[in-house]
C-alpha atoms as a PDB file:
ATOM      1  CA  UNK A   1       1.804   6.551  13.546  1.00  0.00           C
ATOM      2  CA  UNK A   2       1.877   7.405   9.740  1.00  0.00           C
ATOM      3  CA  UNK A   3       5.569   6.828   8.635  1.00  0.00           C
ATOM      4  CA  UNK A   4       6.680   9.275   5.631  1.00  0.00           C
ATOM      5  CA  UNK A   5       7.284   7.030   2.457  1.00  0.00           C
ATOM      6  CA  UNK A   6       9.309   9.252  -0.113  1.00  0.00           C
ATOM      7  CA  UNK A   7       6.426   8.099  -2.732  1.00  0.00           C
ATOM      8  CA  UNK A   8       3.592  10.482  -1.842  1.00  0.00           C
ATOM      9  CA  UNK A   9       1.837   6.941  -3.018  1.00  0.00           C
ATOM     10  CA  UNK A  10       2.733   4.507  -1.078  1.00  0.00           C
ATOM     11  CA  UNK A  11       2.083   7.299   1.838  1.00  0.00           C
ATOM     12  CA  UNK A  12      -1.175   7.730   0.739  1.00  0.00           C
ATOM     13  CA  UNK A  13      -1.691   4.188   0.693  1.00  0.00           C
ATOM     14  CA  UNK A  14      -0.122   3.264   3.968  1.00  0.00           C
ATOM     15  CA  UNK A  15      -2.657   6.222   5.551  1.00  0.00           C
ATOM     16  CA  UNK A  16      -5.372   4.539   4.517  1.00  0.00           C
ATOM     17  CA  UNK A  17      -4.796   0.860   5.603  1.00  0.00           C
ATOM     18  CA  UNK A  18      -3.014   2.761   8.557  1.00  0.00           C
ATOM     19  CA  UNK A  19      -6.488   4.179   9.187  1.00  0.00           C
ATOM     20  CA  UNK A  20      -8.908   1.248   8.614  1.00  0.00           C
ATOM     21  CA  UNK A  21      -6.564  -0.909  10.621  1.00  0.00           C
ATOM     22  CA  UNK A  22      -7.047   1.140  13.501  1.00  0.00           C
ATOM     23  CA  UNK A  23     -10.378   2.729  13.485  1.00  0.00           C
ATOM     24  CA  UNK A  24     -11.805  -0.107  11.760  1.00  0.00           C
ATOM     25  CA  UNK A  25     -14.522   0.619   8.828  1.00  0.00           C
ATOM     26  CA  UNK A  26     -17.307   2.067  10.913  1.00  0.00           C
ATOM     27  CA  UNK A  27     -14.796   4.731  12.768  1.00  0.00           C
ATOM     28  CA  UNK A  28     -14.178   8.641  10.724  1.00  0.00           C
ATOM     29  CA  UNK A  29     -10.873   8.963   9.407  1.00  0.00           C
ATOM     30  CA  UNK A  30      -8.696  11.795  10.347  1.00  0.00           C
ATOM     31  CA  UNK A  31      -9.286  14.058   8.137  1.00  0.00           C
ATOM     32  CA  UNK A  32      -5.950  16.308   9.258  1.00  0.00           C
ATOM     33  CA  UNK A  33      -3.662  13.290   8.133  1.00  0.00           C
ATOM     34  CA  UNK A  34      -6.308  12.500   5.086  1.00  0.00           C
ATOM     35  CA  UNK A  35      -5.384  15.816   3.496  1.00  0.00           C
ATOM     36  CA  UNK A  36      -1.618  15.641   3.367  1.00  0.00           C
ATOM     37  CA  UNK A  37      -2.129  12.299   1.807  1.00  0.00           C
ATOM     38  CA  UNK A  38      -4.329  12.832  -0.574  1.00  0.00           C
ATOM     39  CA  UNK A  39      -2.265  15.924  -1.767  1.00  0.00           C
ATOM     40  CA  UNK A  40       0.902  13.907  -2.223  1.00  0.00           C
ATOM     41  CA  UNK A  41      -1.133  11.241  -3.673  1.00  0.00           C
ATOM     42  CA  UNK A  42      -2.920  13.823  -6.856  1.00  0.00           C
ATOM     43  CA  UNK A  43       0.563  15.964  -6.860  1.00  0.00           C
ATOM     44  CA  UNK A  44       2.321  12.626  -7.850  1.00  0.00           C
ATOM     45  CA  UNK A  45      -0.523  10.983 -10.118  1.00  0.00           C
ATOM     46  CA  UNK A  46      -3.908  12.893 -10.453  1.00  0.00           C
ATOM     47  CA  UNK A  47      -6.681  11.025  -9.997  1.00  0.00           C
ATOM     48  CA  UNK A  48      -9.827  12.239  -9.422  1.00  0.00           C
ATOM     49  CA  UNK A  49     -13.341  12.957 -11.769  1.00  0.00           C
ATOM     50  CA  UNK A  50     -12.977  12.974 -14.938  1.00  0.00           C
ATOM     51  CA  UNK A  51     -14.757  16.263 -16.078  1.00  0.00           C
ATOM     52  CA  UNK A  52     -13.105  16.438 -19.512  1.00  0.00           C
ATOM     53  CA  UNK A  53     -11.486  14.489 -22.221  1.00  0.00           C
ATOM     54  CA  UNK A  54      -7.655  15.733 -21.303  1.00  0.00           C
ATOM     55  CA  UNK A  55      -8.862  14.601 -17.545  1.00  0.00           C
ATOM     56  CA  UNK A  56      -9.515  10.931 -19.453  1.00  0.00           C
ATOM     57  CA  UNK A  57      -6.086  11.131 -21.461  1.00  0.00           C
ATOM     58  CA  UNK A  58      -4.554  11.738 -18.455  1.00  0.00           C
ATOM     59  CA  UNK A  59      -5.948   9.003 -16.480  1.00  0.00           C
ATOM     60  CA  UNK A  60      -5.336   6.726 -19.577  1.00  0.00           C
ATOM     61  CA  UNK A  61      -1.542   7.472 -19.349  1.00  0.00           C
ATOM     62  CA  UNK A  62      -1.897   6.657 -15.627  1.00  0.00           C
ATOM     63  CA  UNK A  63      -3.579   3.701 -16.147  1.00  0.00           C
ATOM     64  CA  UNK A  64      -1.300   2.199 -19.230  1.00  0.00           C
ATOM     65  CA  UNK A  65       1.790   3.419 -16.634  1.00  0.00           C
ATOM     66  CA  UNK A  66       0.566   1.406 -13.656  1.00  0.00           C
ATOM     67  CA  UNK A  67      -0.421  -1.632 -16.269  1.00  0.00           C
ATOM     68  CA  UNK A  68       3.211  -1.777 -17.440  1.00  0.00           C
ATOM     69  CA  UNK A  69       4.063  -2.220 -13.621  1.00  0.00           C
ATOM     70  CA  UNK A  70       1.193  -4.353 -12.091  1.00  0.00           C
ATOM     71  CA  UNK A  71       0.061  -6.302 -15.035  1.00  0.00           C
ATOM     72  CA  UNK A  72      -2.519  -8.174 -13.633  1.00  0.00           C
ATOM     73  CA  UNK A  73      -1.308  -9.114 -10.483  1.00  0.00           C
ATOM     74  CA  UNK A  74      -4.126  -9.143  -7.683  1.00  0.00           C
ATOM     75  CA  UNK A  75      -1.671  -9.191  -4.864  1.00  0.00           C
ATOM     76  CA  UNK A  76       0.597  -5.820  -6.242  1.00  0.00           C
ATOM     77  CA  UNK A  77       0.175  -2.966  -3.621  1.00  0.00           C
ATOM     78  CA  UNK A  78      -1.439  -1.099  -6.805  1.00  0.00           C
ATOM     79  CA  UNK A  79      -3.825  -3.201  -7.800  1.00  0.00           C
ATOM     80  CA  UNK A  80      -6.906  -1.630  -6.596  1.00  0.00           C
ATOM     81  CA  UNK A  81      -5.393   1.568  -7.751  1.00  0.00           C
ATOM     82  CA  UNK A  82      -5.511   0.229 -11.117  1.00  0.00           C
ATOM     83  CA  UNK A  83      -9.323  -0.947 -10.530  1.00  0.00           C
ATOM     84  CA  UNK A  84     -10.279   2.210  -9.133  1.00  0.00           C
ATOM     85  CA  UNK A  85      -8.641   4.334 -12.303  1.00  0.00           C
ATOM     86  CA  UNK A  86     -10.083   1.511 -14.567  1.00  0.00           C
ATOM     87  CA  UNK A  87     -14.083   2.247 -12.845  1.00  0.00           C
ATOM     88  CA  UNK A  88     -13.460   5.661 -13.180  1.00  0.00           C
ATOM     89  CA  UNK A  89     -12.635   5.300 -17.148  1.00  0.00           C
ATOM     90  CA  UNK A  90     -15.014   2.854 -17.705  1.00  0.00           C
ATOM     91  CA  UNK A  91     -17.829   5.467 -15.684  1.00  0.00           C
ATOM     92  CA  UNK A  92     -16.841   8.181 -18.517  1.00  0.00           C
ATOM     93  CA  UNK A  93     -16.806   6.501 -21.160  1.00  0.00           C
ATOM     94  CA  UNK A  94     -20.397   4.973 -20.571  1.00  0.00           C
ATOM     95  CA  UNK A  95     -21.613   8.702 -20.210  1.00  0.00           C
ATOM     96  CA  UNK A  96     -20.607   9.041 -23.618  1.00  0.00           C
ATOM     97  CA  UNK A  97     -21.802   6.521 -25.491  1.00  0.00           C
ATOM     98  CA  UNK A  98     -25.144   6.965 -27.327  1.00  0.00           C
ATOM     99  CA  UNK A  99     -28.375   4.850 -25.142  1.00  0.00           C
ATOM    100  CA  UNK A 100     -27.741   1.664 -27.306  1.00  0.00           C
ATOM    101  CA  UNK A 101     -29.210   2.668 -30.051  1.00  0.00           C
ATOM    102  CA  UNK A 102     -32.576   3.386 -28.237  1.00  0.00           C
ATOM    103  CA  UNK A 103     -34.912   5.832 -30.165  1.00  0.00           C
ATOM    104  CA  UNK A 104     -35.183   9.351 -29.474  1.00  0.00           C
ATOM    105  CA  UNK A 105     -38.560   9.506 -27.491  1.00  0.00           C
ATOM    106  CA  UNK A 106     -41.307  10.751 -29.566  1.00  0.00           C
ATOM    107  CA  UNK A 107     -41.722  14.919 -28.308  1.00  0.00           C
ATOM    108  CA  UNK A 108     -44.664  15.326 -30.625  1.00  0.00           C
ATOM    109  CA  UNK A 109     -42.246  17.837 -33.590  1.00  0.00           C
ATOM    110  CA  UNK A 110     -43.167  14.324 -36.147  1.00  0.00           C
ATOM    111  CA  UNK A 111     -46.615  15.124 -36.019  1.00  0.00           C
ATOM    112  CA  UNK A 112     -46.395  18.407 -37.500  1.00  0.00           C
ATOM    113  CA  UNK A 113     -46.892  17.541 -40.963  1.00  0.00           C
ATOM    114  CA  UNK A 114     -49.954  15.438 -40.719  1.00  0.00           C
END
């Protein structure tokens, strides 16, 4: 049984190893207790796709939060909340960049003036 942490966090995280615990990987996940979760989780930090750049200031203020906290200590119970926020970053910010400096294929518009 799920027990109620008053962090909507740590419940969020408990459900989960809660879950793989006793289904194991291969088994579904109850969705019904996923939900709750998952709610308290993005009411108390949102996390989710970043879709614009306030949605990436916001996870960067998340991110520099949880840093002050878990530093880079692989055994915190946030760690791989800070990895997963850190992927999610670094996944934006390589949409953005330019295609290292790769030319623009050629459409044919240079060959109009010879």
């Amino acid at each position: 049984m799920l027990k109620i942490h008053p962090d909507p966090l740590q419940t969020a995280l408990l459900f989960i190893h809660e879950s793989v615990r006793e289904n194991g990987m291969n088994e579904a996940i109850d969705i019904d207790r996923l939900i709750p979760a998952w709610q308290g989780l993005r009411a108390e930090a949102p996390i989710g796709h970043i879709e614009s750049e306030g949605d990436y200031q916001q996870l960067t203020l998340i991110l520099d939060r949880l840093l002050d906290v878990v530093r880079d200590d692989g055994t915190h119970p946030l760690y791989s909340l800070v990895t997963l926020i850190g992927d999610l970053l670094e996944a934006y910010e390589a949409n953005l960049e330019p295609l290292n400096n790769q030319p623009l294929p050629d459409a044919g518009y240079n060959n109009w003036h010879s």
